[in-house]
Protein backbone atom coordinates (compact mmCIF):
# COMPACT_ATOMS: atom_id res chain seq x y z
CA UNK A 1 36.33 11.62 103.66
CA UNK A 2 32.44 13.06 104.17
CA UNK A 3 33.66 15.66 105.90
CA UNK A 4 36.10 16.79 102.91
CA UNK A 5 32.89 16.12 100.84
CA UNK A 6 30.30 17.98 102.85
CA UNK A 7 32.82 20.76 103.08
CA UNK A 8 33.51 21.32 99.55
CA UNK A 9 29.57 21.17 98.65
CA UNK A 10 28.53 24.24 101.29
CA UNK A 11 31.80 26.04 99.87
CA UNK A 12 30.31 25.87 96.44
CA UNK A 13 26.70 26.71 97.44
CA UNK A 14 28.12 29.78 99.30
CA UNK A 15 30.41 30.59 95.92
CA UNK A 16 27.06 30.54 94.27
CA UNK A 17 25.09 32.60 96.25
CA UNK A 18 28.74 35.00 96.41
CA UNK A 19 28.86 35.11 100.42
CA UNK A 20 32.11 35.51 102.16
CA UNK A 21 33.41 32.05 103.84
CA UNK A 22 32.84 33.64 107.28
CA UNK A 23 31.87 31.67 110.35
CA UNK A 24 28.63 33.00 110.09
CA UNK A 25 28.26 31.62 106.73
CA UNK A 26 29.39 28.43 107.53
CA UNK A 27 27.42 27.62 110.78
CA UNK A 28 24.44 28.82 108.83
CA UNK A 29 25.30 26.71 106.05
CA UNK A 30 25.67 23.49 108.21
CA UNK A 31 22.67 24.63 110.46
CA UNK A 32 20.26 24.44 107.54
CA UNK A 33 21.51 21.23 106.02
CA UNK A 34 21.67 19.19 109.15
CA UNK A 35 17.93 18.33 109.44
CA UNK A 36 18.74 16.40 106.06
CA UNK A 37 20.85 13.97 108.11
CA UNK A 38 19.30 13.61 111.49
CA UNK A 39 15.45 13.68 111.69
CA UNK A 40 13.28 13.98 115.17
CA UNK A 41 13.33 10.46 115.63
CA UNK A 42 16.34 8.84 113.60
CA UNK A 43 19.96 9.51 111.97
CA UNK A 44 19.15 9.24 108.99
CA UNK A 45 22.43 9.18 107.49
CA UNK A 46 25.47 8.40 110.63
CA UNK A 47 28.11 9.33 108.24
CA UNK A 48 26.94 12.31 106.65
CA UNK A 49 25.57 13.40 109.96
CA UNK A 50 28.94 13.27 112.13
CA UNK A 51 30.63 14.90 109.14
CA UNK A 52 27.90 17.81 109.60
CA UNK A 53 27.91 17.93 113.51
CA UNK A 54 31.99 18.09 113.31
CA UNK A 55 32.36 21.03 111.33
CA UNK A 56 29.58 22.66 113.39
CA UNK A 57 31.59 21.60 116.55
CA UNK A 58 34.74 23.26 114.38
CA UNK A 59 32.49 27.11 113.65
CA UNK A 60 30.63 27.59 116.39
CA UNK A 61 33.35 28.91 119.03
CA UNK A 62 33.96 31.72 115.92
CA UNK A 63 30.12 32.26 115.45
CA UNK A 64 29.07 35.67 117.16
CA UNK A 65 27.25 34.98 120.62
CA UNK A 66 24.06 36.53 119.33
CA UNK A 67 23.29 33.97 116.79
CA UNK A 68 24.47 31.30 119.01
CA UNK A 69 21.87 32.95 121.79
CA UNK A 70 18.91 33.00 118.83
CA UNK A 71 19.60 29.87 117.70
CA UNK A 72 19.91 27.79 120.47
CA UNK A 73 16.23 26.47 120.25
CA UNK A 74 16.75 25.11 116.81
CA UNK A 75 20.25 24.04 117.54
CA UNK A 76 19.24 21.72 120.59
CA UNK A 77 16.29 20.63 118.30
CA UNK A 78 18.36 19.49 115.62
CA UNK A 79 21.02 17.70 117.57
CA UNK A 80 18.73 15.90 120.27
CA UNK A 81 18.42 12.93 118.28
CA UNK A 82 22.20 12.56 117.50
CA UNK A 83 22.53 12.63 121.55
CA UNK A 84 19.74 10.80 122.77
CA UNK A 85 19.84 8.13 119.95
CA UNK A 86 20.44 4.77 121.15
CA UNK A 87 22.19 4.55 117.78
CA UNK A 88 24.58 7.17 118.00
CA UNK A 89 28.18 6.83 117.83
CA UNK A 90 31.02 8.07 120.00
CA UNK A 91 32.36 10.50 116.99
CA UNK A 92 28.67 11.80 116.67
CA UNK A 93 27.90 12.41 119.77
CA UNK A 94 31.57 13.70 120.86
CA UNK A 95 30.77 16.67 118.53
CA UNK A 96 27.54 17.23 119.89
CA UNK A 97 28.80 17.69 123.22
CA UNK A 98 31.48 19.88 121.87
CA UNK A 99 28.51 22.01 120.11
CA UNK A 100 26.17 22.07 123.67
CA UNK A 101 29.71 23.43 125.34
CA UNK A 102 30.17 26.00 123.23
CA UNK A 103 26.62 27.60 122.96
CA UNK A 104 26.22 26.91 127.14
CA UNK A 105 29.31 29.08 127.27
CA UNK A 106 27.14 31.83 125.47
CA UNK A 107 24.01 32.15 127.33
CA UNK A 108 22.99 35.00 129.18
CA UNK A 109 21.55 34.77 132.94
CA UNK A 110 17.64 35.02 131.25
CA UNK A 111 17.79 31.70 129.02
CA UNK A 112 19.43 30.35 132.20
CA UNK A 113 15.91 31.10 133.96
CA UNK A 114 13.98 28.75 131.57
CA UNK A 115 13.13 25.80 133.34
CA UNK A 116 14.64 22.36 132.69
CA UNK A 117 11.08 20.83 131.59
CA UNK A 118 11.00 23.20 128.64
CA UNK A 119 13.77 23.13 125.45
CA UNK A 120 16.67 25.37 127.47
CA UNK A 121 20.06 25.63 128.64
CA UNK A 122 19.27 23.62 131.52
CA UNK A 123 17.93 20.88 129.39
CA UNK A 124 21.12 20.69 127.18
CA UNK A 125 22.73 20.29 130.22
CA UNK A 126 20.97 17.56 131.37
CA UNK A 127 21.74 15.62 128.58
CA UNK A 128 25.54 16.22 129.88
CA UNK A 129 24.99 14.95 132.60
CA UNK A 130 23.31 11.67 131.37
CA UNK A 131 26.34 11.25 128.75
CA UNK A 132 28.67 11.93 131.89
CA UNK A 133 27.31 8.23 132.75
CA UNK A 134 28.02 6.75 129.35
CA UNK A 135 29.95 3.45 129.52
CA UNK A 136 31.80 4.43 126.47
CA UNK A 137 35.10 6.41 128.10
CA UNK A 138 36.06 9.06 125.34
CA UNK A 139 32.27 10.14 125.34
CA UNK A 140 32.41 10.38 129.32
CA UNK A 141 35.44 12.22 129.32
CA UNK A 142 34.09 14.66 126.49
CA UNK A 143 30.62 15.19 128.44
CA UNK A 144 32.35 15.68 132.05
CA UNK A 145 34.78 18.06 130.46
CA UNK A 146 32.01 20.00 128.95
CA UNK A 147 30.11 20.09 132.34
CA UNK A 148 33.33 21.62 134.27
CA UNK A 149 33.59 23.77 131.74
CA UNK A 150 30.43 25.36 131.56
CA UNK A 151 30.26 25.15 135.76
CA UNK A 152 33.07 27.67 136.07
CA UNK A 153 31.78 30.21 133.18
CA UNK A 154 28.07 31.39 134.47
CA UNK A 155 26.67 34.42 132.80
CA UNK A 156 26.98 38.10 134.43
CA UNK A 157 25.17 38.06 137.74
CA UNK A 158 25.42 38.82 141.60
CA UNK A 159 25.40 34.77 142.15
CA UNK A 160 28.78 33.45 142.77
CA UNK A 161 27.37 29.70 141.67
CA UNK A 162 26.43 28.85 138.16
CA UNK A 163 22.49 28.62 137.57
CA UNK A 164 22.88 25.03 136.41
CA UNK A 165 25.26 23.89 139.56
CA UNK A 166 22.73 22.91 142.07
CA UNK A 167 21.02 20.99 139.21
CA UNK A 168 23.93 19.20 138.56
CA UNK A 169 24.65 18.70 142.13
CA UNK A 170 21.23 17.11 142.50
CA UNK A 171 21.24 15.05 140.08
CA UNK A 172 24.90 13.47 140.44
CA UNK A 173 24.84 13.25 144.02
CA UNK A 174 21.59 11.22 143.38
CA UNK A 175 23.04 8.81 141.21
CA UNK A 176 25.66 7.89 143.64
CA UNK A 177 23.31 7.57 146.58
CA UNK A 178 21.05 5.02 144.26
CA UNK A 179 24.59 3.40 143.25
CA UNK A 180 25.85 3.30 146.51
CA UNK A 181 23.39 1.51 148.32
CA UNK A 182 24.58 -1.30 146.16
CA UNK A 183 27.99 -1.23 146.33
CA UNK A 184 29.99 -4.20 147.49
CA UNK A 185 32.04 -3.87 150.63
CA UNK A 186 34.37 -6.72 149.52
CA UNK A 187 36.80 -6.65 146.35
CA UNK A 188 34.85 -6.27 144.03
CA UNK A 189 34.81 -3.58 141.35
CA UNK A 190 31.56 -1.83 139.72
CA UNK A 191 32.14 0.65 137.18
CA UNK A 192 28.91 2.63 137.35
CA UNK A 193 30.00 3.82 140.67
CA UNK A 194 33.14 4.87 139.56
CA UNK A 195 31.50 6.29 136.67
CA UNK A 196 29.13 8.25 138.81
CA UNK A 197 32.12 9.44 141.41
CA UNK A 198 33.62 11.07 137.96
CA UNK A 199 30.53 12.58 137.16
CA UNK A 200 30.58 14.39 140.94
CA UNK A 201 34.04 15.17 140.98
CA UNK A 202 33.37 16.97 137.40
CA UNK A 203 30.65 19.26 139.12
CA UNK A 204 32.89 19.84 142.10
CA UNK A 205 35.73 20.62 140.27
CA UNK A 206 33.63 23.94 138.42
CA UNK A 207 33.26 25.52 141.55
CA UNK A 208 33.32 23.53 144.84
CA UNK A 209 29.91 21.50 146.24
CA UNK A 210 26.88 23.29 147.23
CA UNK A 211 26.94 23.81 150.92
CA UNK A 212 23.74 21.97 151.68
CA UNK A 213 24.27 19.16 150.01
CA UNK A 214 27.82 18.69 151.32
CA UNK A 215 27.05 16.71 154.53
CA UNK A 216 25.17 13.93 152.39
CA UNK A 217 27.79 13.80 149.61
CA UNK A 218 30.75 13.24 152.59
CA UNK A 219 28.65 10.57 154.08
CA UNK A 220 28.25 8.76 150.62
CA UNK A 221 31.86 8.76 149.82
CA UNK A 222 32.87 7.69 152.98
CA UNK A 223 30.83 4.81 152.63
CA UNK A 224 32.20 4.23 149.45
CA UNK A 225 35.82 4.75 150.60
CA UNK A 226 35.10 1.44 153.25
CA UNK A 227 35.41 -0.69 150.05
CA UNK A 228 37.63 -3.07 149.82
CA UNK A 229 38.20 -2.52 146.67
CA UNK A 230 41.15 -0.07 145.67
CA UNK A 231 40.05 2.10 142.86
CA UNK A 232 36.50 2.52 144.55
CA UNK A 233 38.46 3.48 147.60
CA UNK A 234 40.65 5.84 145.06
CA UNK A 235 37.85 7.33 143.31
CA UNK A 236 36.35 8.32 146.34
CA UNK A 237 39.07 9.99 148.10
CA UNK A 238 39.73 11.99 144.54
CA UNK A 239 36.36 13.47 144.88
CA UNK A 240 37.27 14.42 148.66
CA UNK A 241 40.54 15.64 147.46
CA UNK A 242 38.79 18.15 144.68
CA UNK A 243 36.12 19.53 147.35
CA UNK A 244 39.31 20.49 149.64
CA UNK A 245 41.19 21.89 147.24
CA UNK A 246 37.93 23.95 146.49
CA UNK A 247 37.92 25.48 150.03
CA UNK A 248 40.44 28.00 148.86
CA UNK A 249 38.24 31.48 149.53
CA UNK A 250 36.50 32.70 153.10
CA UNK A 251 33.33 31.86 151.66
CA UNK A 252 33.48 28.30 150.57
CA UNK A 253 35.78 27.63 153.35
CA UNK A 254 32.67 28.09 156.01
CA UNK A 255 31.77 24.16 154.40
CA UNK A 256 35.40 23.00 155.89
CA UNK A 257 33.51 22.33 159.61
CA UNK A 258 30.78 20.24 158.17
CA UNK A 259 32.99 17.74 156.29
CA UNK A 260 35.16 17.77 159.32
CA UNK A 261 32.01 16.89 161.64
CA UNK A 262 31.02 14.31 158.96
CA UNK A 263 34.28 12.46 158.70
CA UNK A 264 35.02 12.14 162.62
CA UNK A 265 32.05 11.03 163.43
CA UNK A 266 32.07 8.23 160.05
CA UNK A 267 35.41 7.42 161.45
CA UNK A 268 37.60 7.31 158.33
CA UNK A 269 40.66 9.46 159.82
């Protein structure tokens, strides 16, 4: 219903000032009215602002890469508080990660460069990777979806790997190893560890594991896999599973003796 309504209201304002209902228009239309709805420091208005942040979701694949590229600043500006709100709701924040996706897809290799401390690409995607931890399952799907996704699309450059995947590989593969140390050995089941398993299969399903953090990430899943617990056990061996089937090239098959070494000498096989 607010989206029907927000909809018809930035069709009339662009009747009135007689612009063409491109994607342009409309992603500049919804781009200037969604500081209305979501301030620096609040939602303001959690209907009116989902309604907003869907139909943004909706334009921006169709909105021409440059704009996307100048806009990004104010973009991630405007939508920070709908992601980092303690407030927000799955529908909100499900189009916001839909909106990061899409203008991550359409950075070049120089706003990749910007580092993560200042408002950048690799910011936006750490805010992926904290949703990727959400306990709230259709958000956690969304954000490791969009992570994969923007993983296996880097911009133009001699670099195989994405700039953002030893980031994400960092920062994953420390949140198991913090979970990890933790986990029970017996039956029973903890869901941020499976939770944070997903999260590293999602960046090792872009484009395989970086090789020097492959020994530690083999020895933390094998010590996982000991559970006695079946879907840690599962979960575990999945992530194996995806860095194997990763291994497909001469280059990222030079990692295969490492997690061999790793898993004799653990003892799994």
């Amino acid at each position: 219903m607010q989206t029907s309504i927000i909809l018809t209201a930035l069709e009339d304002i662009l009747r009135e000032q007689k612009t063409e209902f491109t994607a342009t228009a409309y992603f500049s239309a919804l781009l200037s009215i969604l500081n209305q709805y979501i301030s620096p420091d609040e939602i303001i208005n959690k209907d009116l602002a989902a309604g907003v942040v869907y139909l943004l979701d909706l334009v921006t694949p169709f909105t021409p890469e440059a704009l996307l590229r100048a806009k990004f600043v104010q973009i991630l500006t405007h939508l920070a508080p709908a992601i980092t709100n303690p407030s927000a709701e799955a529908p909100i924040l499900k189009s916001s990660i839909g909106c990061l996706e899409t203008l991550l897809l359409f950075q070049d290799g120089a706003a990749w460069q910007i580092p993560q401390g200042q408002i950048g690409p690799k910011r936006a995607v750490a805010a992926l990777l904290n949703l990727g931890l959400d306990p709230r399952p259709k958000v956690r799907k969304r954000a490791l979806e969009a992570i994969t996704q923007v993983l296996q699309n880097p911009p133009p450059s001699p670099s195989l790997d994405h700039p953002a995947t030893e980031m994400c590989a960092e920062r994953s593969l420390q949140v198991l190893v913090e979970l990890a140390k933790n986990t029970p050995k017996n039956a029973q089941h903890d869901p941020k560890t499976i939770h944070a398993l997903q999260l590293v299969r999602a960046v090792a399903a872009a484009r395989g594991w970086p090789s020097r953090r492959i020994e530690t990430l083999c020895e933390v899943l094998l010590n996982i896999a000991r559970s006695s617990n079946e879907l840690m056990t599962m979960a575990s061996l999945d992530v194996f599973e995806v860095i194997f089937e990763s291994l497909k090239d001469e280059m990222t098959s030079a990692k295969l003796p490492t997690i061999l070494e790793v898993c004799t000498t653990e003892e799994l096989f």
